[in-house]
C-alpha atoms as a PDB file:
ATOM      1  CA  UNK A   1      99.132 106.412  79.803  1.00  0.00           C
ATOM      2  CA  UNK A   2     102.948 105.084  79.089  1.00  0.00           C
ATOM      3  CA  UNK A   3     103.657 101.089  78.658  1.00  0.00           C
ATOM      4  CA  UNK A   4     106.991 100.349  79.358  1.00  0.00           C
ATOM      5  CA  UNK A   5     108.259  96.633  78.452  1.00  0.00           C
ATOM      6  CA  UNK A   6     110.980  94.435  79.678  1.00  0.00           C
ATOM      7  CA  UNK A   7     111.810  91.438  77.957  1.00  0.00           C
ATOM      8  CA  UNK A   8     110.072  89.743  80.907  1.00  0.00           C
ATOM      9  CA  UNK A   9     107.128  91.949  81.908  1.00  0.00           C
ATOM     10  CA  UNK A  10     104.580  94.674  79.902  1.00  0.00           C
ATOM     11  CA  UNK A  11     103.736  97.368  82.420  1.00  0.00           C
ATOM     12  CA  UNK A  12     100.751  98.802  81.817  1.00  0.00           C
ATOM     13  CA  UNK A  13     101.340 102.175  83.437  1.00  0.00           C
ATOM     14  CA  UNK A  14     105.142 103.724  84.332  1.00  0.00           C
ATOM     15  CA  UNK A  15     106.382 107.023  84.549  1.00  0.00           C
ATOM     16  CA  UNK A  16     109.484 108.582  86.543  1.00  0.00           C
ATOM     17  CA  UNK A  17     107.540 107.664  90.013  1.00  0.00           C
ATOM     18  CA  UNK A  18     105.017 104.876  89.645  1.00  0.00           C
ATOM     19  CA  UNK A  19     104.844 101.338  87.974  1.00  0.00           C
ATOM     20  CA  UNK A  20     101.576  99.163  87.646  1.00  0.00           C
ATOM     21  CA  UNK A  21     101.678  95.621  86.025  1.00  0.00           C
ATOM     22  CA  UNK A  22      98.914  92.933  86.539  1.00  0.00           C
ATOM     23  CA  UNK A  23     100.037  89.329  86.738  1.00  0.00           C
ATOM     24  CA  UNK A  24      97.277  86.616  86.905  1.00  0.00           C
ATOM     25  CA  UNK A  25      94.412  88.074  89.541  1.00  0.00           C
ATOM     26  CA  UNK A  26      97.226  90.347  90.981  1.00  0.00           C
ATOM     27  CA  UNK A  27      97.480  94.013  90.493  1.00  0.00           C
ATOM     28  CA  UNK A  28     101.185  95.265  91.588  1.00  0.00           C
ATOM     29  CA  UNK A  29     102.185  98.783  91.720  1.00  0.00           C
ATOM     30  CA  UNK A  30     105.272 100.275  92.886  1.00  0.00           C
ATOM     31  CA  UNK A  31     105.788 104.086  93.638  1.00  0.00           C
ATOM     32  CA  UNK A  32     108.524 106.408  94.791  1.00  0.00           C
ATOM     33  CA  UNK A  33     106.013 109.017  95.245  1.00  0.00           C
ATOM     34  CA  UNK A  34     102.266 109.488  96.422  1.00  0.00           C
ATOM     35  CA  UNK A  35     100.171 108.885  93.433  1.00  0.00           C
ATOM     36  CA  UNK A  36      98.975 110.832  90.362  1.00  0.00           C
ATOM     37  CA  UNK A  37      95.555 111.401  88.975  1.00  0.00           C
ATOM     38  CA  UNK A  38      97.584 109.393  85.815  1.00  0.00           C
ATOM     39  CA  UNK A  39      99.019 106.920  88.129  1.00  0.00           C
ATOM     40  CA  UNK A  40      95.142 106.291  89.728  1.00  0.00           C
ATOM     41  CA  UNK A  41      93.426 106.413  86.242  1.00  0.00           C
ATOM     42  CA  UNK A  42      95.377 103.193  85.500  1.00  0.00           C
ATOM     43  CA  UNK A  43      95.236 101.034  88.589  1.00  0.00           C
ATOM     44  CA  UNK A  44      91.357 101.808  88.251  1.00  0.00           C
ATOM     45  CA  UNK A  45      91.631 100.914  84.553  1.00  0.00           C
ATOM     46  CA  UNK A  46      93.599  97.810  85.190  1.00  0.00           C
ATOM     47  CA  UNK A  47      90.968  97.344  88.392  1.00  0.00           C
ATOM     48  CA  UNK A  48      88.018  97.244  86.281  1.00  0.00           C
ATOM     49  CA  UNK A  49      89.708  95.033  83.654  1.00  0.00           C
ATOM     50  CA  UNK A  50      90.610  92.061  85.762  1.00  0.00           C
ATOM     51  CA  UNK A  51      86.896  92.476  87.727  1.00  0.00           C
ATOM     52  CA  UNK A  52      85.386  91.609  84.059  1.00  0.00           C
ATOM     53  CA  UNK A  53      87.537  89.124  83.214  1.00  0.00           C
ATOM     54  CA  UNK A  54      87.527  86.635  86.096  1.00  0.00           C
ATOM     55  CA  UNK A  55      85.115  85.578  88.687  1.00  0.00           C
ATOM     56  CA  UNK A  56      87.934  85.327  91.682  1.00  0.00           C
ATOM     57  CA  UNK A  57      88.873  88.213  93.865  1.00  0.00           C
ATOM     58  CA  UNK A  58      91.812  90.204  93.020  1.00  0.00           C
ATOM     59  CA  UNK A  59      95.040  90.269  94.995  1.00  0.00           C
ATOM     60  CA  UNK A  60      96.518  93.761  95.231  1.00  0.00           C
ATOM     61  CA  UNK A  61      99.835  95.066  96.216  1.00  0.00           C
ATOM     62  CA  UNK A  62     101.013  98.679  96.310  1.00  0.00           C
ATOM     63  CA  UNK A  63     104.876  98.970  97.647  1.00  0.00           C
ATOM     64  CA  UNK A  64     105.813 102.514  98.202  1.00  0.00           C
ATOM     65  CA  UNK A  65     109.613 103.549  98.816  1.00  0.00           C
ATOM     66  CA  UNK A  66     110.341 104.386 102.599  1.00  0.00           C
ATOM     67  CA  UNK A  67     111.342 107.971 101.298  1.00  0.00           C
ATOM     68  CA  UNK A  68     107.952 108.525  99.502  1.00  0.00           C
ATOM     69  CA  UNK A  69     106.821 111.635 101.403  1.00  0.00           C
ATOM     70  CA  UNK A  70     103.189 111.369 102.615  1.00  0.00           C
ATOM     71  CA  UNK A  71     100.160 112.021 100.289  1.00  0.00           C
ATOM     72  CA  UNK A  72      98.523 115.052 100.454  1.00  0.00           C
ATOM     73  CA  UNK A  73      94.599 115.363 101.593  1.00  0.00           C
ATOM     74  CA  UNK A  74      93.584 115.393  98.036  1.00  0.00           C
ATOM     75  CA  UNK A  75      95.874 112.437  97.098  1.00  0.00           C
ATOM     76  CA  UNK A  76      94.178 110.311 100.101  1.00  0.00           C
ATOM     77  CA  UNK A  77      90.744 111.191  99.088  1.00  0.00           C
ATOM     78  CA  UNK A  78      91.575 110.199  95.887  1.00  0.00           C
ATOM     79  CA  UNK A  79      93.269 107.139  97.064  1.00  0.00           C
ATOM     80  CA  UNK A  80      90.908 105.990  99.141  1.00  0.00           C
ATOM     81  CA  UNK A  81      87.927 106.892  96.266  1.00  0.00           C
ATOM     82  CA  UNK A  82      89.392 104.481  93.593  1.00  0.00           C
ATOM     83  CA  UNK A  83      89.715 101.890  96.277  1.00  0.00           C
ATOM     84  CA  UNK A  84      86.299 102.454  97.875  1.00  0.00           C
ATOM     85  CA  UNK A  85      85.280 102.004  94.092  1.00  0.00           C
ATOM     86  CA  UNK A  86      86.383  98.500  93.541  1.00  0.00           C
ATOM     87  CA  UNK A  87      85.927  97.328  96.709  1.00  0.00           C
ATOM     88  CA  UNK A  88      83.961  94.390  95.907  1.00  0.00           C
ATOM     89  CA  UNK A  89      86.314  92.508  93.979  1.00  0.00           C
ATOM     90  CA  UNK A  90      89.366  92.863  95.905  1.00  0.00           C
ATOM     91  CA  UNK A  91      90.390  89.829  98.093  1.00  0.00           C
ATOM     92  CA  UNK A  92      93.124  90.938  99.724  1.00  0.00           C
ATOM     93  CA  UNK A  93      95.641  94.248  99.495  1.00  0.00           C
ATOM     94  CA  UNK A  94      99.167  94.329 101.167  1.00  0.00           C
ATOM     95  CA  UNK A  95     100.503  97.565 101.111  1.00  0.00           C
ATOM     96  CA  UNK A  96     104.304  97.487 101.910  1.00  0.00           C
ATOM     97  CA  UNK A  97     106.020 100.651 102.525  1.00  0.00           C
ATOM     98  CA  UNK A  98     109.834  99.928 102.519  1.00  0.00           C
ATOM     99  CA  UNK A  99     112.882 101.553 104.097  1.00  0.00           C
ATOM    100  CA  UNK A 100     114.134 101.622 108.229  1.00  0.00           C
ATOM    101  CA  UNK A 101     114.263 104.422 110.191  1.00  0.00           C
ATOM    102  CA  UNK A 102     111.231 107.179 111.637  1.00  0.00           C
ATOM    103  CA  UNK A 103     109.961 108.642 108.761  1.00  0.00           C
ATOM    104  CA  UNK A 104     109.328 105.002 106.792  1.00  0.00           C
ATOM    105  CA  UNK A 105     107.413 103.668 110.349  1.00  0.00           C
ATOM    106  CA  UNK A 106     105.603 106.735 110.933  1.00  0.00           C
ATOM    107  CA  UNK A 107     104.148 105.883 107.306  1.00  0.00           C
ATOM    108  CA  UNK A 108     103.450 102.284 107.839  1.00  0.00           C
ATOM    109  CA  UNK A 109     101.955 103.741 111.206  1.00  0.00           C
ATOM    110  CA  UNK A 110     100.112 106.355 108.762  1.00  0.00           C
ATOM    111  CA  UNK A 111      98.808 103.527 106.294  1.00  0.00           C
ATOM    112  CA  UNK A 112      97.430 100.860 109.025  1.00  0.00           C
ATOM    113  CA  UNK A 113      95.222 104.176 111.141  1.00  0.00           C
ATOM    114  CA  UNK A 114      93.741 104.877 107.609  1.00  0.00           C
ATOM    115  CA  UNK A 115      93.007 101.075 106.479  1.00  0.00           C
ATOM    116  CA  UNK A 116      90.911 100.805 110.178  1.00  0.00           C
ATOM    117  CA  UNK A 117      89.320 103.921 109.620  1.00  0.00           C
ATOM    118  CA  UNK A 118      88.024 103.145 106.378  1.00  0.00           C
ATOM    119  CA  UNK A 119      86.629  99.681 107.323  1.00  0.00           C
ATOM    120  CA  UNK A 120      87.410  98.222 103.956  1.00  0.00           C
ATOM    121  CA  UNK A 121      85.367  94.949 103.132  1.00  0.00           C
ATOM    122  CA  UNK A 122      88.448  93.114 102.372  1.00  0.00           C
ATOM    123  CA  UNK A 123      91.675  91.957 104.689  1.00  0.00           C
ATOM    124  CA  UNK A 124      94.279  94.562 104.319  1.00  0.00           C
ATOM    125  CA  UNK A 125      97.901  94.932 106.084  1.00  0.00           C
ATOM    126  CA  UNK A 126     100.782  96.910 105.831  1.00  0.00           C
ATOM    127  CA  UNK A 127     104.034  95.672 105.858  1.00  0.00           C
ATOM    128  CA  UNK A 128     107.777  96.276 106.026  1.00  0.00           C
ATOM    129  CA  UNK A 129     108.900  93.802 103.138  1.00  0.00           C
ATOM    130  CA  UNK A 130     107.714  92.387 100.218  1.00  0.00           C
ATOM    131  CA  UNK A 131     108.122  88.888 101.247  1.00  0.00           C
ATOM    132  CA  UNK A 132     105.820  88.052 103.943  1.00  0.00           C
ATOM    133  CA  UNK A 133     103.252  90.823 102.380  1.00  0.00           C
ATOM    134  CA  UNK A 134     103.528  88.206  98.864  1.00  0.00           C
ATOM    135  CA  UNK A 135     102.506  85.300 101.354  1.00  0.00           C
ATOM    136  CA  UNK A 136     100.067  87.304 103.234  1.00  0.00           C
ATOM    137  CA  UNK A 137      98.089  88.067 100.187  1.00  0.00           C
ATOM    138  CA  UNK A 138      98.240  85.124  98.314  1.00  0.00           C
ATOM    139  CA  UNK A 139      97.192  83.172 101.857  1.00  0.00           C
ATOM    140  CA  UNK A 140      94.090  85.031 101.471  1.00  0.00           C
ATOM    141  CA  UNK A 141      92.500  84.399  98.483  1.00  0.00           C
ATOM    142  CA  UNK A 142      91.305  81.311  96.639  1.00  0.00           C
ATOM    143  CA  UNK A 143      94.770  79.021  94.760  1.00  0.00           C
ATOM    144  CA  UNK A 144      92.509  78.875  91.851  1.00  0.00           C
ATOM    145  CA  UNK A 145      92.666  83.188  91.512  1.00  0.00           C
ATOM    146  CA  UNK A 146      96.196  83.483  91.218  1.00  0.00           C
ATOM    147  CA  UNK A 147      96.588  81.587  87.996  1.00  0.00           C
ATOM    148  CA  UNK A 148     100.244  80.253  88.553  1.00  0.00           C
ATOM    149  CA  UNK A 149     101.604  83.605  90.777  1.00  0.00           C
ATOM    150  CA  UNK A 150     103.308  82.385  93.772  1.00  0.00           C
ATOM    151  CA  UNK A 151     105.841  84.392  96.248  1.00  0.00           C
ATOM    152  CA  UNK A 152     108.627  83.874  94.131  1.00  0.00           C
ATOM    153  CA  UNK A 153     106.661  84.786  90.830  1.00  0.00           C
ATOM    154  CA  UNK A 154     105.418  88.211  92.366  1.00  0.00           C
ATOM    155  CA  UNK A 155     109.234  88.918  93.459  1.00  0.00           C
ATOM    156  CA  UNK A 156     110.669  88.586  90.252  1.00  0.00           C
ATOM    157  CA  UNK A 157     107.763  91.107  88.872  1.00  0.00           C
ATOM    158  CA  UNK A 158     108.108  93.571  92.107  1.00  0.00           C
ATOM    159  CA  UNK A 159     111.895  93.225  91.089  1.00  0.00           C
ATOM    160  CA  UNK A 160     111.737  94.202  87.115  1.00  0.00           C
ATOM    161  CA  UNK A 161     109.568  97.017  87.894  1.00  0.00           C
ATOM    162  CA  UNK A 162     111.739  98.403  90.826  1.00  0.00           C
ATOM    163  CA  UNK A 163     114.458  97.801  88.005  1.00  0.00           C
ATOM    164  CA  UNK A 164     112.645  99.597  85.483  1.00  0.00           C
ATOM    165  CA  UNK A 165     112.166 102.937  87.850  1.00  0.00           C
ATOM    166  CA  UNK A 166     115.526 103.217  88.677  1.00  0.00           C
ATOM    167  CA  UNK A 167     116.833 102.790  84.760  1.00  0.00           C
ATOM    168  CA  UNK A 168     113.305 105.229  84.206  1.00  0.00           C
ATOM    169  CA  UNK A 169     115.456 107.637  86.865  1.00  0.00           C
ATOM    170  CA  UNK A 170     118.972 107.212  85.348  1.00  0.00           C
ATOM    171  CA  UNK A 171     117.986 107.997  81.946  1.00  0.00           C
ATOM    172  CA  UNK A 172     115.016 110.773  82.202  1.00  0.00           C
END
């Protein structure tokens, strides 16, 4: 596992693809590409972290680039395993697959037809932007959970780590 810093934000997980930081009761992960069994091994980590440190339900939001082709069978059993496996704690999870166009819908379309399938125990949306997904998801569960994250809180983090992938992509 890699931990990347900015002088505003520790990441616990980023590699060329993926970045994972936790901010109050909020896991955030951003990915340019389905996720690996690295990638999944740390959200679960970070998962089963926050679950033993607070008694409030965890917000989670996973943004995934528009041009992010589609996760393999494998991949979405694996996905849908590590969520299945903290199920319990989670209070809400926006997913928010960016980008215009056919291919970026048919994935939103993609994401929502697996969420009702897998009858999670938690609300769960998928969304175009990060901005109403932030006040979706922080509507949801209890003010006293988020320890101090707000809308514009969770965009400054979503926009550090997007920063770090692309300077994680200029340098190699």
């Amino acid at each position: 596992m890699s931990v990347a810093s900015t002088k505003r934000q520790i990441f616990l997980y980023s590699d060329a693809e993926h970045c994972l930081s936790v901010y109050g009761n909020t896991v955030l992960s951003f990915s340019l590409q389905p996720p690996n069994p690295q990638y999944l091994s740390a959200w679960a980590a970070a998962m089963d972290r926050l679950a033993k440190q607070s008694e409030h339900p965890i917000s989670v939001m996973t943004i995934v680039d528009g041009r992010c082709r589609p996760p393999n069978e494998d991949s979405k059993t694996a996905i849908r395993n590590t969520i299945v496996q903290h199920s319990q704690c989670i209070g809400a999870f926006a997913y928010v697959i960016e980008g215009d166009g056919f291919a970026a819908a048919a994935v939103r379309s993609a994401v929502t037809l697996i969420s009702l399938v897998a009858r999670y125990p938690f609300p769960q949306k998928v969304f175009k932007e990060v901005d109403p997904a932030s006040a979706w998801m922080l509507g949801r569960v209890p003010s006293e959970s988020g320890q101090g994250v707000s809308v514009a809180t969770l965009l400054a983090r979503i926009t550090s780590m997007r920063s770090s992938l692309q300077h994680f992509a200029a340098t190699g």
